[in-house]
Each structure stands twice: as C-alpha cells, then as structure tokens.
Protein backbone atom coordinates (compact mmCIF):
# COMPACT_ATOMS: atom_id res chain seq x y z
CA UNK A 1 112.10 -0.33 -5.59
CA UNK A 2 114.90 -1.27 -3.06
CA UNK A 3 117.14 0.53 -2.32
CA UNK A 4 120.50 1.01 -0.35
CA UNK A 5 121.55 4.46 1.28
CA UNK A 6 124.82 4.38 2.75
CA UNK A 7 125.68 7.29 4.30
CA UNK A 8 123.50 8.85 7.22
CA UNK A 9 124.83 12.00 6.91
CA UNK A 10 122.67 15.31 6.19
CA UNK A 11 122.34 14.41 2.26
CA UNK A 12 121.36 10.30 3.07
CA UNK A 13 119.09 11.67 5.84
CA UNK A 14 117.01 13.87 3.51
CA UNK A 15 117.01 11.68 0.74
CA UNK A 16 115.81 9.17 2.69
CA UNK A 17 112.72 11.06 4.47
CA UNK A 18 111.68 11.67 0.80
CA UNK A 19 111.67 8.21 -0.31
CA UNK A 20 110.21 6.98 2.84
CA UNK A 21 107.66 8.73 2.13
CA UNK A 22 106.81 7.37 -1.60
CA UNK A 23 107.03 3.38 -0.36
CA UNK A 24 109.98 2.74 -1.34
CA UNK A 25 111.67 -0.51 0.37
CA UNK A 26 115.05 1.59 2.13
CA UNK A 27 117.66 0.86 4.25
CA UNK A 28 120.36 3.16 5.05
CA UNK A 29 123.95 1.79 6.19
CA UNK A 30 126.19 3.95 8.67
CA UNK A 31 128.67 3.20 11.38
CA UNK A 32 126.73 6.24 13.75
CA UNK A 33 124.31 3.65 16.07
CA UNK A 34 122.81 7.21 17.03
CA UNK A 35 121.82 8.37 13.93
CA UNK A 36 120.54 4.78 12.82
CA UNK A 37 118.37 4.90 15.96
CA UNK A 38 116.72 8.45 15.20
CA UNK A 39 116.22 7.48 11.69
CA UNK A 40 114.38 4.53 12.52
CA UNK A 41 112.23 6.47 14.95
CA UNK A 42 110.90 9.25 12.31
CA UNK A 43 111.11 6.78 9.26
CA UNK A 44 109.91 3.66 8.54
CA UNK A 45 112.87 2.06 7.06
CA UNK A 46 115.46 -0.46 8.00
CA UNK A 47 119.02 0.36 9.05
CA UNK A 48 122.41 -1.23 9.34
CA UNK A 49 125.51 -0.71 11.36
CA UNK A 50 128.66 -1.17 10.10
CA UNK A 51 131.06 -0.06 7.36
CA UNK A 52 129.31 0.97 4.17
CA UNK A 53 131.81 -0.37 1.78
CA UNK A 54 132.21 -4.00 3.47
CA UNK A 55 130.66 -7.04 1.84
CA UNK A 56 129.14 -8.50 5.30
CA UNK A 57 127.60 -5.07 5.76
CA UNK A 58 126.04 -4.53 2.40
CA UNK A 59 125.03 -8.31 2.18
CA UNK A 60 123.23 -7.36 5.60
CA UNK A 61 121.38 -4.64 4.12
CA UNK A 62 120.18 -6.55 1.44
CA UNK A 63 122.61 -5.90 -1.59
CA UNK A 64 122.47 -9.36 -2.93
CA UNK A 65 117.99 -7.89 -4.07
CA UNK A 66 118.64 -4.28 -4.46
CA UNK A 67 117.67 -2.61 -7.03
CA UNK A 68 119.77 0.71 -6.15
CA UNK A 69 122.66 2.10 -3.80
CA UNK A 70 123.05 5.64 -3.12
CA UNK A 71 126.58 6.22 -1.93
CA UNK A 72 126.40 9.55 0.06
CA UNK A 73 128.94 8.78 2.89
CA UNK A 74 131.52 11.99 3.78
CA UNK A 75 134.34 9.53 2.18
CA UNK A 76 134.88 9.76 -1.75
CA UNK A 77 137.26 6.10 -1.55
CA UNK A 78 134.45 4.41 1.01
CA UNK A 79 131.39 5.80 -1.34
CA UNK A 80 133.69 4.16 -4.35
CA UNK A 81 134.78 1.13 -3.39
CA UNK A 82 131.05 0.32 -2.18
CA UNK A 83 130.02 0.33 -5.65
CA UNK A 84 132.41 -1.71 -6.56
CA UNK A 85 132.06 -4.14 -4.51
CA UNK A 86 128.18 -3.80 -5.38
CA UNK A 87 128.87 -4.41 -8.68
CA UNK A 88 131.54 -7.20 -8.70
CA UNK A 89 130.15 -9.51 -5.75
CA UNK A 90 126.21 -8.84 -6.10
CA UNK A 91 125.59 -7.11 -10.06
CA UNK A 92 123.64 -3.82 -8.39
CA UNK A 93 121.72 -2.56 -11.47
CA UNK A 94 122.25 0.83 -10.42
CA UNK A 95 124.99 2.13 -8.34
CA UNK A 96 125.43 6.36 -7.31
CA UNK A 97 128.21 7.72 -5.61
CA UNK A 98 128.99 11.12 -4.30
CA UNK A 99 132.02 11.95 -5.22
CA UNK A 100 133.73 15.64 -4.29
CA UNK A 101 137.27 15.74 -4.74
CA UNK A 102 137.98 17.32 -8.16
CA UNK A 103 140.96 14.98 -8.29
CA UNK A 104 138.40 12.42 -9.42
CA UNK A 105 136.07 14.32 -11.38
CA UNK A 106 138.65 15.61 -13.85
CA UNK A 107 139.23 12.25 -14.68
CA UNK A 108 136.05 10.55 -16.10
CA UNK A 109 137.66 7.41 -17.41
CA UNK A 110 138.18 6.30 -13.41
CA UNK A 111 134.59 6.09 -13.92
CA UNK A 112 134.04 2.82 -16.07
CA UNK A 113 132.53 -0.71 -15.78
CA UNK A 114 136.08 -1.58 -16.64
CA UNK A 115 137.88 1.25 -13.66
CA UNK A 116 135.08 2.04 -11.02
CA UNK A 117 131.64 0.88 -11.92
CA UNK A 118 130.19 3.86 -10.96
CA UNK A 119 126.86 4.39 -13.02
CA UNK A 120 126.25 8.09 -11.55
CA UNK A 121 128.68 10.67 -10.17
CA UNK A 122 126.77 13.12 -8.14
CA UNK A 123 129.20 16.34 -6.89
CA UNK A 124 127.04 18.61 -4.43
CA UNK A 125 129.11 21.18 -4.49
CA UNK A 126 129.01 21.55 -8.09
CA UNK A 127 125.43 21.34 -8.07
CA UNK A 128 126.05 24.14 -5.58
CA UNK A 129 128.24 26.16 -8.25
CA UNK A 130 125.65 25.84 -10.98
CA UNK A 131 122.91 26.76 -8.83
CA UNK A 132 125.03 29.96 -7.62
CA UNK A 133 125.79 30.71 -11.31
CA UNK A 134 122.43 30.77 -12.51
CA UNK A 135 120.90 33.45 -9.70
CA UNK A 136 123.58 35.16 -10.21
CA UNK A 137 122.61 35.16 -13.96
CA UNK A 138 119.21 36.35 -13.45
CA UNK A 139 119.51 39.08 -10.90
CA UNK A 140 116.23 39.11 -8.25
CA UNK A 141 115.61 35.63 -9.00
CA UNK A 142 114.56 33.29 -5.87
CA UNK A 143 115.21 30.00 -8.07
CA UNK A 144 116.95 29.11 -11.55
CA UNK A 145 116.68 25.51 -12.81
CA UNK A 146 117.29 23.75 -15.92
CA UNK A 147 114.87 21.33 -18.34
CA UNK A 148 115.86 20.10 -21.79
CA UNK A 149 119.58 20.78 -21.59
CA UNK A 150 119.07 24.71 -20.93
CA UNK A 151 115.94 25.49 -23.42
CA UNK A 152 113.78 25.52 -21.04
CA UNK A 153 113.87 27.56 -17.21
CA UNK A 154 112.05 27.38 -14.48
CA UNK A 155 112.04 30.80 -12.26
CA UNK A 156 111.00 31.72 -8.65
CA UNK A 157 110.81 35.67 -8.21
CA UNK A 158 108.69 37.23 -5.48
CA UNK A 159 106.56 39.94 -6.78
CA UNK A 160 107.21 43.44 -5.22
CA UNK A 161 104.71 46.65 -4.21
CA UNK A 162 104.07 48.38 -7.46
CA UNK A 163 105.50 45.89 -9.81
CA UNK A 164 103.95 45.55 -13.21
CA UNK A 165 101.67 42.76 -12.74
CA UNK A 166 100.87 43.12 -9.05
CA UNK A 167 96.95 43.85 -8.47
CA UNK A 168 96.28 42.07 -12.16
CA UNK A 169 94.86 38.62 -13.43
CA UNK A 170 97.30 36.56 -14.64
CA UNK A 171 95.93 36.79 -17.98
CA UNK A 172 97.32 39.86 -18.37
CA UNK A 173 100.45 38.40 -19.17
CA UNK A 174 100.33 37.99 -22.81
CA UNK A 175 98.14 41.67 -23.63
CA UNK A 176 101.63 43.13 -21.84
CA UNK A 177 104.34 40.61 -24.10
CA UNK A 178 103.07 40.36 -27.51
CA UNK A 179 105.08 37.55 -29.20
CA UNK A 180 106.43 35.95 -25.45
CA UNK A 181 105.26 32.45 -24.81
CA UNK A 182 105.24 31.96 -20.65
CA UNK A 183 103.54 30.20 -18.23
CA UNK A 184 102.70 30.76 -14.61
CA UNK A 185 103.22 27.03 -12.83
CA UNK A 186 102.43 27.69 -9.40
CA UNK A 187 101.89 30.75 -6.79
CA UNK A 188 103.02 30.53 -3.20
CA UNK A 189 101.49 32.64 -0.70
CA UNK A 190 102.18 33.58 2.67
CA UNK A 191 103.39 30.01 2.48
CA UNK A 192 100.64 28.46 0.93
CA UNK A 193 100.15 27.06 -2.58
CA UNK A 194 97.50 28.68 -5.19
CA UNK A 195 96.86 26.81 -8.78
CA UNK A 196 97.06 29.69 -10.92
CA UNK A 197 94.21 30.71 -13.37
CA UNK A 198 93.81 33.20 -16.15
CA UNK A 199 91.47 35.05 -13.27
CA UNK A 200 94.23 34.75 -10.40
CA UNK A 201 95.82 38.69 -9.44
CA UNK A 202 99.21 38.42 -8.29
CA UNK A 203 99.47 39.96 -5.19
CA UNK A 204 102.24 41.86 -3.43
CA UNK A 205 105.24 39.41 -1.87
CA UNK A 206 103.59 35.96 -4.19
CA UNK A 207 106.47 33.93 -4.88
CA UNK A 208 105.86 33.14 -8.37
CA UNK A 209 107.04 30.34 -10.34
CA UNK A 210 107.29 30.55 -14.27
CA UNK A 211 108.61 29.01 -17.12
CA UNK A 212 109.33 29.64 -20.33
CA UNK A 213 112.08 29.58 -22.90
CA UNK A 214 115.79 30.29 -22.09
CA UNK A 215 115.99 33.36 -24.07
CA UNK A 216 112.66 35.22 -22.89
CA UNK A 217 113.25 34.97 -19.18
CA UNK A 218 114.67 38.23 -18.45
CA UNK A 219 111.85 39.85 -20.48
CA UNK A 220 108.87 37.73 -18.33
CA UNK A 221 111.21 38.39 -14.90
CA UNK A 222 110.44 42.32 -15.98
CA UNK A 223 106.80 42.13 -15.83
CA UNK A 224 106.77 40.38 -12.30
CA UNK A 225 109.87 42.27 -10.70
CA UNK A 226 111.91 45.20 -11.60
CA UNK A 227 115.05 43.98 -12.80
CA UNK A 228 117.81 44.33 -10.39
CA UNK A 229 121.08 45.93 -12.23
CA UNK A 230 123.41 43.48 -13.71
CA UNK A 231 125.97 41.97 -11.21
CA UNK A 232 129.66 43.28 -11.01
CA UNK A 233 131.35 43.11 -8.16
CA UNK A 234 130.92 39.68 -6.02
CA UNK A 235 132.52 38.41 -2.17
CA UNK A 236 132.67 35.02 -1.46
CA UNK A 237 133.61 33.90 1.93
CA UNK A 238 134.67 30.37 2.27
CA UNK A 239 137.66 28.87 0.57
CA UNK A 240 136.63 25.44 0.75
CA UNK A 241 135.83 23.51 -2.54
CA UNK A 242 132.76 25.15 -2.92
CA UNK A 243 134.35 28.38 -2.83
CA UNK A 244 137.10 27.93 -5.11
CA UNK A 245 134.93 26.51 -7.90
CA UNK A 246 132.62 29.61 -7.43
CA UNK A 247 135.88 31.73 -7.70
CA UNK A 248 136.73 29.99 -10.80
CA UNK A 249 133.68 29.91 -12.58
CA UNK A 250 133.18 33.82 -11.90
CA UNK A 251 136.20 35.55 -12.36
CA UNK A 252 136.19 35.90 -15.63
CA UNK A 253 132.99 37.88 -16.14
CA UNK A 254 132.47 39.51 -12.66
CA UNK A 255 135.20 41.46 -9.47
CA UNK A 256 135.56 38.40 -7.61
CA UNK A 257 136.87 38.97 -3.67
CA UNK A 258 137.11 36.17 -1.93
CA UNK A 259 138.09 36.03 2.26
CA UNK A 260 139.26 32.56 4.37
CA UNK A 261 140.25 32.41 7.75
CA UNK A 262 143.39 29.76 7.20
CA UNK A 263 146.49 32.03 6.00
CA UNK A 264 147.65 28.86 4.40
CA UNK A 265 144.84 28.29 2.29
CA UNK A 266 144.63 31.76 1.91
CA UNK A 267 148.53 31.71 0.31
CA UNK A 268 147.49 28.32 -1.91
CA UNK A 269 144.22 29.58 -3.31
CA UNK A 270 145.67 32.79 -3.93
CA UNK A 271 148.12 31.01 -6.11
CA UNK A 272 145.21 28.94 -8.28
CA UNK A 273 142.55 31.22 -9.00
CA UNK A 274 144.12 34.21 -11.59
CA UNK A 275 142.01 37.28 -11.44
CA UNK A 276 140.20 36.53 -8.19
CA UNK A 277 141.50 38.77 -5.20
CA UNK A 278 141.66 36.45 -2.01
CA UNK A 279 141.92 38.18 0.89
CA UNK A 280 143.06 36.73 4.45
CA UNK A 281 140.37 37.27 7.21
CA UNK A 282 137.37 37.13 8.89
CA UNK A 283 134.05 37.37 6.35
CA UNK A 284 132.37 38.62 9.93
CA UNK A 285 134.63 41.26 10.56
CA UNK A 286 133.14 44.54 10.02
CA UNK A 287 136.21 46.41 9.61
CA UNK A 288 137.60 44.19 6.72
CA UNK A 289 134.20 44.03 5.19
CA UNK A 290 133.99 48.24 5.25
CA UNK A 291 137.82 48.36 3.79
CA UNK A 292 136.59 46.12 0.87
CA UNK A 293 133.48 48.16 -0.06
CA UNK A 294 130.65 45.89 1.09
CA UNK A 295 128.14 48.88 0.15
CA UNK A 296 129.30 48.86 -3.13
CA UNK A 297 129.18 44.40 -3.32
CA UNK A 298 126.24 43.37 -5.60
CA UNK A 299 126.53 39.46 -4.16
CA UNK A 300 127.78 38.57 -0.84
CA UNK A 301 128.16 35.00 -0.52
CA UNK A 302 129.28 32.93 2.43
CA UNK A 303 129.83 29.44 1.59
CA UNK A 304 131.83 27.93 4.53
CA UNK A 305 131.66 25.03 6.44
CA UNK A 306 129.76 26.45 9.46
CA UNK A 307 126.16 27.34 8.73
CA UNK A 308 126.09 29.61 11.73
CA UNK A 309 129.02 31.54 10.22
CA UNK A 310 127.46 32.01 7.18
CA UNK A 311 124.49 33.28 8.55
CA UNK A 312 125.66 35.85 10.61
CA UNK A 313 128.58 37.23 7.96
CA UNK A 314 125.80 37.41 5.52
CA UNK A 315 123.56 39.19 7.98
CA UNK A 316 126.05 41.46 8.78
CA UNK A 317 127.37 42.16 5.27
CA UNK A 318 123.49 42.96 4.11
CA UNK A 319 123.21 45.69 7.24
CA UNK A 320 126.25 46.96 5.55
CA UNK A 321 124.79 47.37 2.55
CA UNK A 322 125.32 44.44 0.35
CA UNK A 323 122.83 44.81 -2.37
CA UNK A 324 121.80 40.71 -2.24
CA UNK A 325 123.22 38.32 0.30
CA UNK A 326 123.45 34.58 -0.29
CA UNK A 327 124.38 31.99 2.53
CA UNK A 328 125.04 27.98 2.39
CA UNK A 329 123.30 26.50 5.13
CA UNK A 330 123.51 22.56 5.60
CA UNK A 331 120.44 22.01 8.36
CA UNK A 332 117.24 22.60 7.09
CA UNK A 333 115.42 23.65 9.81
CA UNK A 334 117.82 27.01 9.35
CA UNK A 335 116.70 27.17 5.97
CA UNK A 336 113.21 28.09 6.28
CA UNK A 337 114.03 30.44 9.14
CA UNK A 338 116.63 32.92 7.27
CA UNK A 339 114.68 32.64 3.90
CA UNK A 340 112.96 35.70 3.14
CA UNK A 341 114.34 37.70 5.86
CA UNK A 342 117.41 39.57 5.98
CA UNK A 343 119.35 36.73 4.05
CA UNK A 344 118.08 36.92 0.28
CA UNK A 345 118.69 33.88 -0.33
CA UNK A 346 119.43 30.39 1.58
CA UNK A 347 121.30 27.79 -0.62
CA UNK A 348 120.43 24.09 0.59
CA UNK A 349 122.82 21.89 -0.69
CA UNK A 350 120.90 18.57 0.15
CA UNK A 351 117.87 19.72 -1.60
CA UNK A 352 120.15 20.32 -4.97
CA UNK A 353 121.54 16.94 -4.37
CA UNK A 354 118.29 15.49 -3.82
CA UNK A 355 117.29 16.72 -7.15
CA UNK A 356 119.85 15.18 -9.21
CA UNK A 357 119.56 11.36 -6.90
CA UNK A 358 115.80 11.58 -7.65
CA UNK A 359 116.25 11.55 -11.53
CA UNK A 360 117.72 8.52 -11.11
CA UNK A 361 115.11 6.96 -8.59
CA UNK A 362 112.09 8.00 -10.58
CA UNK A 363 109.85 5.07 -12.37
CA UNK A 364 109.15 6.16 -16.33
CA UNK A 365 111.80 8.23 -18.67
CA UNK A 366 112.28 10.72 -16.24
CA UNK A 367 115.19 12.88 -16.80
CA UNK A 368 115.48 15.63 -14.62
CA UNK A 369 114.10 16.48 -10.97
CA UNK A 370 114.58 19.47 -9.23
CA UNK A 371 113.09 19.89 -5.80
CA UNK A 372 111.29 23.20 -4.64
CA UNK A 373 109.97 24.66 -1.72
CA UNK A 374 112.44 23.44 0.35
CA UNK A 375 111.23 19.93 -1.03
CA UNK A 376 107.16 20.67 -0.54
CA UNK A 377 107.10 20.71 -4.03
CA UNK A 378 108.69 19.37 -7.19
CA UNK A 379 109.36 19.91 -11.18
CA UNK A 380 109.95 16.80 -13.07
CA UNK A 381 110.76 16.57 -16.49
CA UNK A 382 109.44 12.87 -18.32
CA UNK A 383 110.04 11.77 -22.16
CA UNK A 384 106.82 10.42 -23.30
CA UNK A 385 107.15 7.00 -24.98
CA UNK A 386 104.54 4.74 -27.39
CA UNK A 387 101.33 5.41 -29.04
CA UNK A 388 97.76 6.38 -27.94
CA UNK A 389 97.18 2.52 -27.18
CA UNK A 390 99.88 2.48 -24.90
CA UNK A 391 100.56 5.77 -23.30
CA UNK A 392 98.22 7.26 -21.09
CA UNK A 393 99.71 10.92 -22.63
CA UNK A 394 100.48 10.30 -25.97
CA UNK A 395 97.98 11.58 -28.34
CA UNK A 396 95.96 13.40 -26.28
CA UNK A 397 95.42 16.86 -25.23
CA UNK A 398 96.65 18.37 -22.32
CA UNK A 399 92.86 19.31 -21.20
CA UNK A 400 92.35 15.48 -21.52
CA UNK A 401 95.00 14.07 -19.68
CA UNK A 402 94.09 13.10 -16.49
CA UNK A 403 96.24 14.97 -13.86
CA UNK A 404 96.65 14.34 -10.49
CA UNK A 405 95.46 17.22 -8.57
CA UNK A 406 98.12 20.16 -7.98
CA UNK A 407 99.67 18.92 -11.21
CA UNK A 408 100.24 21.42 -14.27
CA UNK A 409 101.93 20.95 -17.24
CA UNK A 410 104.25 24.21 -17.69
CA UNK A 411 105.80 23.56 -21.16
CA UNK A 412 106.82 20.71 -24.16
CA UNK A 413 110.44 20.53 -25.85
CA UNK A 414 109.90 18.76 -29.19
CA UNK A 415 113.96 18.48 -30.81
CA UNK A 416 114.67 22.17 -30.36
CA UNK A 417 110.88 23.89 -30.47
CA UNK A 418 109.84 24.81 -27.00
CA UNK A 419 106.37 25.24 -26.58
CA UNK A 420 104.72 26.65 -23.71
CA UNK A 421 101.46 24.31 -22.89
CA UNK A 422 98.10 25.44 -23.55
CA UNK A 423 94.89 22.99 -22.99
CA UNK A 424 94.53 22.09 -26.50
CA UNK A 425 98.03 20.81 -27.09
CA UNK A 426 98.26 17.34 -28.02
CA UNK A 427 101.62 15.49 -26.71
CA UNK A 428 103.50 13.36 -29.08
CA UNK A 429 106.18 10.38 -28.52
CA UNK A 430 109.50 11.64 -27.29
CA UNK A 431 108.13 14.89 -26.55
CA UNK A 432 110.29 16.36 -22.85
CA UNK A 433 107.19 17.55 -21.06
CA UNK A 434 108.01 19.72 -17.88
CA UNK A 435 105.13 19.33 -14.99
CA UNK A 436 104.62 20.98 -11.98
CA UNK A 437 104.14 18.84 -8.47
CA UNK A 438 102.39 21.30 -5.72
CA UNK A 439 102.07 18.04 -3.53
CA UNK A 440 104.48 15.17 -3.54
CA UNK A 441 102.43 12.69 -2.50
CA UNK A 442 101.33 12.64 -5.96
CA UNK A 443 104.57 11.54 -7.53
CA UNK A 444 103.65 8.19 -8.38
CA UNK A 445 100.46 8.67 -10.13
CA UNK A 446 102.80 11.08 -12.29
CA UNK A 447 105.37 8.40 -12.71
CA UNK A 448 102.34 6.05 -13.97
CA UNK A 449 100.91 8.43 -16.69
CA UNK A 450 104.65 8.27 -18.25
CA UNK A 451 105.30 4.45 -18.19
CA UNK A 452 104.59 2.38 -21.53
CA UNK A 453 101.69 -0.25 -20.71
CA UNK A 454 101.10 -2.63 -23.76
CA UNK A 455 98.05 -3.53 -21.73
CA UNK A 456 96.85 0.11 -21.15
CA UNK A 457 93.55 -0.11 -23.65
C-alpha cells in the first residue's frame, strides 16, 4: 500500500515508524528539512519538502499512485484543502484528515464528496475525551477500549497484593463468577509479555488485560482489583480544547474544577461550560491546589499544552493526596518513564490517534484498532467474510485456526450475542471477532487469515 503522510509532526512521526515497519511504501511531506532528515535516518521511507497541500508537492510525493493520504499537519485548512486537491486533481481512493477545531466538526455536511472530500475525520483530542471518559468510568482501570460499537471492552488493570485472584491459576476465574463469560487476552510482567493459560497464577503488580461483555466488566475488574470508589469530584488543568470538551462531557454527572493560566480564557470558558467551576491559576501551585481540596479530588487531570507541566502538577497534586492522577504527555519517551510511578496514568494522544488511522490502513474488513503497550502490542477487531472454501476462518474452530504466534482470539459479536471464545467455537460469516496481537510484526499474517481468497482451496 502507498501511502502519503503529510504532516511530520509528533502524530505523522509515530504513525509513520509503525507503518515503516509493516512494508508499507511511505512518504511523509513537511516543510521542516530537519525533521525530514531525522526521519529518513531511523526509517526507511521517502520524504518531501514543501507545502503539504500544494499540487507540485503532492505530485512529488507520488499522489498521482497513492493509494492513501494521511493529513496530520498542525493546520485544520492545510490538512483540508490537501484532500481536496487529492481528490479533484489525482482521484486518491482514500483521503484522512485531522481535523480539531469543533467549528468544523459540528458541521458534518462540510464533509462531502460534493463540500470537502474528506473520507475520514480523525479529532485527537476527542479520541482523548473518550479515552478520559471511559477510565474515568471504570475506576482502577489502566486501559478502556471499545469493539462492536460498545458490546464488547477490552480492560488493562494491574493486579494488587492480596487481591482476589493474585497467587491463583487463571482458571479460577469462572469457579469464582458463576454465570460471567471473560477472558484473560494477555499478561504483562515486569514488562514482559506472558500467553495466558488456564495453569497461569496472576501474580502481584501483572498488568492484566481482559475482555468481556460491556455489562460484566465491573464484576470481572472485582476479582482482579478492589474496586476503587465511584468518582465524584474531578480537576482538570488545561483549558485548551481538550480541556473544555472534558469539562463538558463531565459536568453533568461528576464536581468538575477546572484551572488555566490565561485570565482571558479563564473569563470565556467560564462563560461556556454551565456547572463546571473554572478557576484562574496555576494547576502547580500548591496553595491553590490545598484551597480547592486536592485531598479530597478523586481525578486530577492535567491536560495542557506542555507535557512537562503536566507532569509535575500531576506529581504534585498526587503528593497532595489526589486519589488518581492522570497527565497528557505528547513525547513518548516521557510516557514510559511516568507510567506506573507516581503518575497513575499517562494519556498518549498519538497512540489513540494511531489507533483510529490504523483501522483505516489495515488490509481485510478490519474495523477497529486500538494500540497497546505504548504500541508493543495491538487489538484488532476483523468481520469475517465467505465460506469455508474461501476464508481461512470461516467454518472452523478456533483450536483449528492457524494463529500466528502471540495471537489469541478474546471474544465473537454475532448481531447482538457476545460470546467470549473458547477452542471449540466455530466462526461464522460476518461474525466481529476481537484478537489479541502480543507482537506486531505479526499483523499481516492476521490481515491474511481475514481476506476473501476465491483461490484459497
């Protein structure tokens, strides 16, 4: 597949080191000579200098043969007006955009073959929002992601000293829920991953990964974890966009503070948001974060534009005694070194945007792809299509499917029936089947057991 990334920002850089990696035929577009030059020295992929939304630029990079372009400059008109101009002077199958400003997004019909022939909108910072939502959901969760339009979840939780399962087999699991349907997809520990068995014991600080059906994860999250109390009271610091649609979505079932720096956008925000208190200040000052009752905050989370800002306010608001401290931190290389320390939990916006671009990249009826371990790892959910004679999946059992190693299949969404996969379960045609990707190098073999072959027998 070729494809077009234009855009070497953060989000363009990491999707790009993950298709480079799967042989994909990129080239990424930017006017930044710099960051061109120490792309091409990690990655083996083309680059272009120039404007991304100019025809002698794109025709450079090869738009006239592409099969995709990924729009993911920091410009909603230039990431907008390179799809069109993809679309009108060289037919681009498949054209993606970023897109942030909710001045767009609240009006779909911009986005039309007849308006802007935008095929996919993707917004990171409400993939940000939605991600937010959900741990905020699901109390002492690590991870909270989405198959089958919301039947099916996917959960991270780290299992604690003296927690119900700790020190048993995994099997375990269905003598203590009678009735609940779950499955264990993968076990990280101390870093490392561990294909779980009916024999495996969880052990004490495993970072667990199950799924099962929307309405029995809080009673499987009980068995690995105690449940943390319900959430009430919430601080947000940053009132950028991410922070106002957090705001939004929250205020009306949660105590929503939120603090920014800028007294103007302090005074505007103030005005938009109704129940939400918005306070003017400092989210690393220790006096204002005393005066609001940090100790009594069940979520801090700092969402600004400065990673090292969000670190340390969420730092300090946890050594004041904020029961579970989030922070938004754009370079990855911070990621892995806050996670699982004092910060609960590090939110990675290119790795939620990554998810959503790599539906759309992925060969077969794949329709959604959420990235995990920082990207180590991934969940991908594929239709299955055709008959025994043309499907390498269809038909068959589970135990005689023949998976790529590292590769489980967690669960099976069949219209509305979710069933959890066992190895005797036989996959049908448009069955939603939710697998498991320990190592991503295996991606494409998992892509070719869900394309249609008429020449497969």
């Amino acid at each position: 597949m070729k494809i077009i990334i234009l855009g070497a920002g953060q989000v363009g850089t990491s999707v790009a080191e993950v298709l480079a990696s799967e042989a994909s035929d990129i080239t990424v577009v930017d006017v930044d000579s710099k960051k061109l030059e120490a792309l091409r020295d990690r990655l083996d992929i083309g680059t272009v200098q120039g404007e991304a939304a100019h025809p002698e630029v794109l025709a450079q990079a090869g738009a006239e043969d592409a099969d995709m372009i990924l729009a993911v400059t920091n410009s909603d008109e230039i990431n907008m007006i390179a799809c069109q101009v993809a679309y009108t002077l060289f037919h681009t199958p498949t054209k993606i955009a970023r897109v942030r400003s909710v001045g767009y997004l609240s009006h779909p019909q911009l986005f039309t073959q007849e308006a802007l022939p935008v095929d996919v909108l993707i917004s990171p910072e409400q993939l940000v929002t939605d991600y937010v939502q959900r741990l905020i959901e699901y109390p002492g969760a690590l991870q909270v992601l989405d198959f089958a339009g919301g039947k099916v979840q996917l959960v991270a939780v780290k299992a604690y000293y003296g927690g119900p399962l700790v020190g048993h087999e995994l099997k375990a699991l269905r003598e203590h829920m009678p009735g609940i349907e779950t499955r264990v997809a993968a076990i990280y520990r101390r870093g490392q991953a561990i294909v779980p068995e009916g024999n495996t014991v969880i052990e004490a600080d495993d970072e667990v990964f199950f799924i099962a059906a929307r309405r029995h994860i809080r009673v499987v999250m009980k068995e690995l974890r105690r449940l943390d109390k319900p959430v009430k009271r919430i601080i947000l610091a940053g009132g950028g966009n991410i922070g106002i649609r957090l705001a939004r979505a929250l205020e009306d079932k949660y105590q929503v503070k939120l603090i920014d720096h800028n007294p103007q956008r302090s005074q505007k925000i103030s005005e938009e948001l109704e129940k939400t208190l918005v306070l003017f200040g400092d989210a690393a000052d220790e006096e204002l974060l005393l005066d609001e009752n940090i100790n009594h905050t069940d979520v801090f989370c700092a969402v600004t534009n400065d990673d090292e800002a969000n670190i340390l306010s969420a730092m300090l608001a946890k050594r004041l005694g904020a029961k579970k401290v989030m922070a938004l931190i754009n370079r990855s290389a911070y990621v892995d070194l806050v996670q699982s320390g004092i910060i609960d939990i590090a939110i990675s916006p290119q790795q939620a945007t990554i998810g959503s671009l790599l539906t759309h990249v992925r060969r077969g009826d794949v329709t959604a792809v959420h990235s995990l371990r920082r990207g180590a790892a991934e969940a991908i959910e594929a239709v299955a299509h055709g008959d025994k004679a043309s499907s390498r999946v269809v038909g068959r059992a589970i135990e005689d499917i023949d998976l790529p190693p590292g590769t489980s299949i967690g669960a099976i969404v069949r219209g509305d029936e979710v069933m959890i996969a066992h190895h005797d379960t036989v996959i049908q045609a448009e069955d939603h089947v939710i697998l498991f990707v320990v190592d991503k190098e295996r991606i494409p073999e998992v892509e070719r057991l869900f394309q249609v072959s008429a020449t497969f027998l």
